[in-house]
Protein backbone atom coordinates (compact mmCIF):
# COMPACT_ATOMS: atom_id res chain seq x y z
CA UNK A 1 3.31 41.91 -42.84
CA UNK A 2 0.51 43.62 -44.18
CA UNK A 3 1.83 46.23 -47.01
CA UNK A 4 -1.43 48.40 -46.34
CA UNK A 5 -0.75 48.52 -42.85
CA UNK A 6 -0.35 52.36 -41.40
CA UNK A 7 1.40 52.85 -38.48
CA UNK A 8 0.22 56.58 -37.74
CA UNK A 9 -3.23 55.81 -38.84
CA UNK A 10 -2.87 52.82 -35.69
CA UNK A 11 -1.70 55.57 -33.42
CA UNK A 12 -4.37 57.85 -34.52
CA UNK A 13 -7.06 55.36 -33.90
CA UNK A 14 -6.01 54.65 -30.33
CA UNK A 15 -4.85 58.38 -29.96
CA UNK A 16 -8.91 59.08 -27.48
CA UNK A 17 -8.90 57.29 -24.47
CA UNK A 18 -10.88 54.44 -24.65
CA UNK A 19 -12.88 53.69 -21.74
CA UNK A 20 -14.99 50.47 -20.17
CA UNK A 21 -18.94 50.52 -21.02
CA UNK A 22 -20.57 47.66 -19.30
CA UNK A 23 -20.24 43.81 -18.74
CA UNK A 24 -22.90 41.85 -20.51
CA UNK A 25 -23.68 38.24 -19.52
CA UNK A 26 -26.62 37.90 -21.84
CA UNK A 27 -26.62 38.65 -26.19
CA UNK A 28 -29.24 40.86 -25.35
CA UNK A 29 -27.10 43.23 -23.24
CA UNK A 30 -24.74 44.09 -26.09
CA UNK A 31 -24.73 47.43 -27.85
CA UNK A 32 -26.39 48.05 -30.78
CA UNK A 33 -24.26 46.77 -33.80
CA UNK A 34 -23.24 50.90 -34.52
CA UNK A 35 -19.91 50.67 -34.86
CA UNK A 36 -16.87 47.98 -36.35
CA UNK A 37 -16.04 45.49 -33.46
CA UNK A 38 -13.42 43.44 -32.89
CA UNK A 39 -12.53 40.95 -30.31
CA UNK A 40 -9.85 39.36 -28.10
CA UNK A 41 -10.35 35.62 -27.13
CA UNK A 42 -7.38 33.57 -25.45
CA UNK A 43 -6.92 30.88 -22.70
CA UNK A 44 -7.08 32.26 -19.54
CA UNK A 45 -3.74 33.63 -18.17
CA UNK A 46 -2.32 34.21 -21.71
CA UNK A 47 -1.92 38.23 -21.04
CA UNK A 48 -5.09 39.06 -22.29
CA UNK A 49 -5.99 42.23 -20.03
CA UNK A 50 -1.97 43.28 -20.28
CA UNK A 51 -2.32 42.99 -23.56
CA UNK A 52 -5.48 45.33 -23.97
CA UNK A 53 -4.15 47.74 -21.70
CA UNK A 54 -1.19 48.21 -23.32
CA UNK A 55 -2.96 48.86 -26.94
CA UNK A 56 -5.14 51.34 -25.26
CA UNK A 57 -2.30 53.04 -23.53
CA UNK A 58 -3.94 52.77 -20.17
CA UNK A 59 -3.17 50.65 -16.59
CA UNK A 60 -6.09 49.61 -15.60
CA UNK A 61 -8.48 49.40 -18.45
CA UNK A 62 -8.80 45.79 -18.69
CA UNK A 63 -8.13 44.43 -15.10
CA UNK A 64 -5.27 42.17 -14.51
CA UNK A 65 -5.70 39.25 -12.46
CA UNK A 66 -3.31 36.27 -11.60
CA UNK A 67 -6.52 33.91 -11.28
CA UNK A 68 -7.43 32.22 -14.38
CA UNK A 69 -10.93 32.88 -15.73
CA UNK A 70 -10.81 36.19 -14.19
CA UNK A 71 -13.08 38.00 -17.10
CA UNK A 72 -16.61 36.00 -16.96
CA UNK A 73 -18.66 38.50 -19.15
CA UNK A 74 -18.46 40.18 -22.49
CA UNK A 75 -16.35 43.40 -21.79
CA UNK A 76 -17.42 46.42 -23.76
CA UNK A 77 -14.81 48.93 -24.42
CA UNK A 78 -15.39 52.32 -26.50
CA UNK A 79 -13.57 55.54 -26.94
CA UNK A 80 -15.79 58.71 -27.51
CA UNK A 81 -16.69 59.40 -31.55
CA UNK A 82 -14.65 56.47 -32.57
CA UNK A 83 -15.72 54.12 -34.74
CA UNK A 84 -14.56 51.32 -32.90
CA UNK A 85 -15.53 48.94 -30.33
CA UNK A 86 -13.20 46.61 -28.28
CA UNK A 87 -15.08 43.12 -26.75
CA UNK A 88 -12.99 41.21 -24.29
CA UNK A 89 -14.19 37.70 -24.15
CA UNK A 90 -13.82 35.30 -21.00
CA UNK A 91 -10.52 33.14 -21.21
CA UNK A 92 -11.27 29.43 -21.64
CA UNK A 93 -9.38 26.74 -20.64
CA UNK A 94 -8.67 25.95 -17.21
CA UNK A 95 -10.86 28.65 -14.60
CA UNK A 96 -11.80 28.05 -10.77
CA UNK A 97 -15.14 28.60 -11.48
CA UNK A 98 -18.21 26.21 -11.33
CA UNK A 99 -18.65 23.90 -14.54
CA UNK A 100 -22.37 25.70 -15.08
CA UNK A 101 -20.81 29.14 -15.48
CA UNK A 102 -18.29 28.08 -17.40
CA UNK A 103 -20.82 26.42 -19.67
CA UNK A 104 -22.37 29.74 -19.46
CA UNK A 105 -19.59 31.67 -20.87
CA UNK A 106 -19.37 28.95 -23.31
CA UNK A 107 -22.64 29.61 -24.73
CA UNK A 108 -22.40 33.10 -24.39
CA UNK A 109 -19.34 33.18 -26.68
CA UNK A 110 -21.11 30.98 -29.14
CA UNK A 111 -23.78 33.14 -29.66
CA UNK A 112 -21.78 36.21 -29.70
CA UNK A 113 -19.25 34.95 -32.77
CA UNK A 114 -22.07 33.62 -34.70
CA UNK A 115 -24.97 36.24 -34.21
CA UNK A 116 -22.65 39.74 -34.23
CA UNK A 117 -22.65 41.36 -38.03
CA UNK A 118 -20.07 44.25 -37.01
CA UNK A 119 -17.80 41.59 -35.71
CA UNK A 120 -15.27 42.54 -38.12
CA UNK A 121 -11.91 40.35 -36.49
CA UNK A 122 -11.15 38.06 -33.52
CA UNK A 123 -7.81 38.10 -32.25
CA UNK A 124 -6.59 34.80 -30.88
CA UNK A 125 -4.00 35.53 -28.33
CA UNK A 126 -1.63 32.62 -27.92
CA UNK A 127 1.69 32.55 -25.45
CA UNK A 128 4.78 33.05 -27.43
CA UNK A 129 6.41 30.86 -24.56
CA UNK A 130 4.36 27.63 -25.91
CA UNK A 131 2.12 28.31 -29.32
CA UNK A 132 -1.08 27.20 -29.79
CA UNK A 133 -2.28 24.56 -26.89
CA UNK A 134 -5.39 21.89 -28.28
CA UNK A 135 -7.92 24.65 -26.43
CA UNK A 136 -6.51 26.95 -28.96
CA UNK A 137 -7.31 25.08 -31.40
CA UNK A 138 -10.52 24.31 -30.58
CA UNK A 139 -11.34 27.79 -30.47
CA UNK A 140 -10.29 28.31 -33.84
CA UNK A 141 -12.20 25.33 -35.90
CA UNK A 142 -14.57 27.67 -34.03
CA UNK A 143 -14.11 30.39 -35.87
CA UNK A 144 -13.13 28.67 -39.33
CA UNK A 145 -16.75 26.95 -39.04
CA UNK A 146 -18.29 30.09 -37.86
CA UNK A 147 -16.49 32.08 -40.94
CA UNK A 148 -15.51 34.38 -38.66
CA UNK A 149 -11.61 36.33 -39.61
CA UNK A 150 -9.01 36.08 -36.87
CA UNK A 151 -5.62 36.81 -36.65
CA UNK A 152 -3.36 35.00 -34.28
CA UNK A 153 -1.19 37.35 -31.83
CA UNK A 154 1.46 35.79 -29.88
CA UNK A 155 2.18 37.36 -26.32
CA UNK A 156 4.61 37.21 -24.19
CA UNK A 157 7.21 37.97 -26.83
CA UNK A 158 9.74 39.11 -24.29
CA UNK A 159 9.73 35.67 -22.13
CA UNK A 160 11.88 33.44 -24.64
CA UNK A 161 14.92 33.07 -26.26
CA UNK A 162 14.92 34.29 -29.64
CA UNK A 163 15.72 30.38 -30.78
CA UNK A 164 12.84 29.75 -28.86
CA UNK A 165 10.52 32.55 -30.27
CA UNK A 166 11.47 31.56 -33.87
CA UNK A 167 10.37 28.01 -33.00
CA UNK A 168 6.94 29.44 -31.84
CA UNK A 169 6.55 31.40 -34.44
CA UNK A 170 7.71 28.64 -36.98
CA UNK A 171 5.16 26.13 -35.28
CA UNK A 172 2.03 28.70 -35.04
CA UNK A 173 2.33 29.50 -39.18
CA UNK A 174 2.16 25.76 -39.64
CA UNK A 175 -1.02 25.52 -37.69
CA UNK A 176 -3.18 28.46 -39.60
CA UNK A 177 -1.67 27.81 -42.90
CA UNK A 178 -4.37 26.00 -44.19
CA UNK A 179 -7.70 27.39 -41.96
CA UNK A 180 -10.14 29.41 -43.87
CA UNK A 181 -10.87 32.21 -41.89
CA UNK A 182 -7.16 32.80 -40.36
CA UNK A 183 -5.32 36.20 -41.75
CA UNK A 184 -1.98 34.76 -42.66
CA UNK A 185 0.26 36.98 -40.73
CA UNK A 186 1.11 36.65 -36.37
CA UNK A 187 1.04 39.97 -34.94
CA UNK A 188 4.32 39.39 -32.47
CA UNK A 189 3.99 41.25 -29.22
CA UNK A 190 5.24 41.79 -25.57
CA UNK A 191 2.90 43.95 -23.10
CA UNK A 192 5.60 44.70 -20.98
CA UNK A 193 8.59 46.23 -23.46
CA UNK A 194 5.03 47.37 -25.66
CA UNK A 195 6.78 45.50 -28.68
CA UNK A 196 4.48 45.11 -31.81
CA UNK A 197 1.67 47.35 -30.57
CA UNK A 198 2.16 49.62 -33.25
CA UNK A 199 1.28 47.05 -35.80
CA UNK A 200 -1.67 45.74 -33.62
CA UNK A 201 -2.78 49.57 -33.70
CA UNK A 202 -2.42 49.38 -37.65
CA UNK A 203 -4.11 46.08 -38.37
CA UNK A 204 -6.77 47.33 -36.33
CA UNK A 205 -6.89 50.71 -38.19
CA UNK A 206 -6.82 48.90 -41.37
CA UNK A 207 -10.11 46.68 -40.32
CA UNK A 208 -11.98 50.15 -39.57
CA UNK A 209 -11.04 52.06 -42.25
CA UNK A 210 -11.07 49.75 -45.18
């Protein structure tokens, strides 16, 4: 873990409630680049909207949806004189939606990881039941070619056995160990029990205030 990391500073930053701004389905629709962003991408169905809620502290910030591909826009999150920004990104992998739109959101995400200077981090969420899937990958050469930092948070922390989280864990170091733009450490987390926010909240906090 992160020796810098500071676990009241994390609560601190997440102490206003953050609320949703808008959807944007175009670059142009995006805020202006005023404050430190960072980002959650994942497959669809991995917990994503669980897992922002429960980092926020809220219900029904991010809405929760058993259909995959749920979130089809860039979802802009802010909390009043705070100097950070939270950007949902639409799950990839498998969605019931169209191949076009899908394309779309493709694009869109392109653009937004490659054009956004105040994109500070990306968090990849990956299930702690499986580890990283070939989409996952995908998504990071992504970022590794794009030189954009992410840090790989595994969800679902609750769902295995702990033989079984170990081998997760074990598996997912092995696949960033060697990517350019991956932060070394797994943040390990459940939504439900609200294991490892705390050090989400401080890695987050760190980002911002260093």
């Amino acid at each position: 873990m992160n020796e810098n990391l500071n676990i009241e500073a994390g609560r601190l930053m997440f102490a206003r409630p953050f609320v949703f701004i808008k959807g944007c389905v175009r670059i142009a629709d995006l805020p202006p680049t005023d404050r430190v962003e960072i980002a959650f991408a994942g497959r669809s169905n991995v917990g994503k909207s669980s897992l922002i809620n429960s980092l926020t502290g809220t219900t029904n910030l991010a809405r929760t949806s058993n259909t995959p591909g749920r979130t089809q826009e860039l979802n802009i999150f802010e909390a009043e004189l705070s100097p950070l920004r939270i950007v949902d990104m639409p799950g990839y992998g498998f969605a019931q939606a169209p191949r076009d739109k899908v394309a779309a959101w493709t694009k869109l995400i392109h653009q937004y990881l490659t054009g956004r200077p105040n994109l500070r981090r990306v968090y990849v969420l990956v299930d702690g039941r499986h580890g990283p899937k070939d989409n996952d990958l995908t998504v990071m050469n992504e970022l590794d070619k794009t030189a954009v930092s992410y840090q790989v948070v595994l969800t679902k922390a609750d769902k295995p056995s702990v033989t079984e989280l170990d081998a997760v864990i074990a598996a997912t170091k092995a696949a960033i160990a060697k990517r350019p733009a991956a932060h070394p450490d797994l943040v390990i987390t459940s939504s439900e029990t609200k294991f490892g926010m705390d050090i989400l909240r401080a890695e987050i906090a760190y980002i911002v205030n260093s």
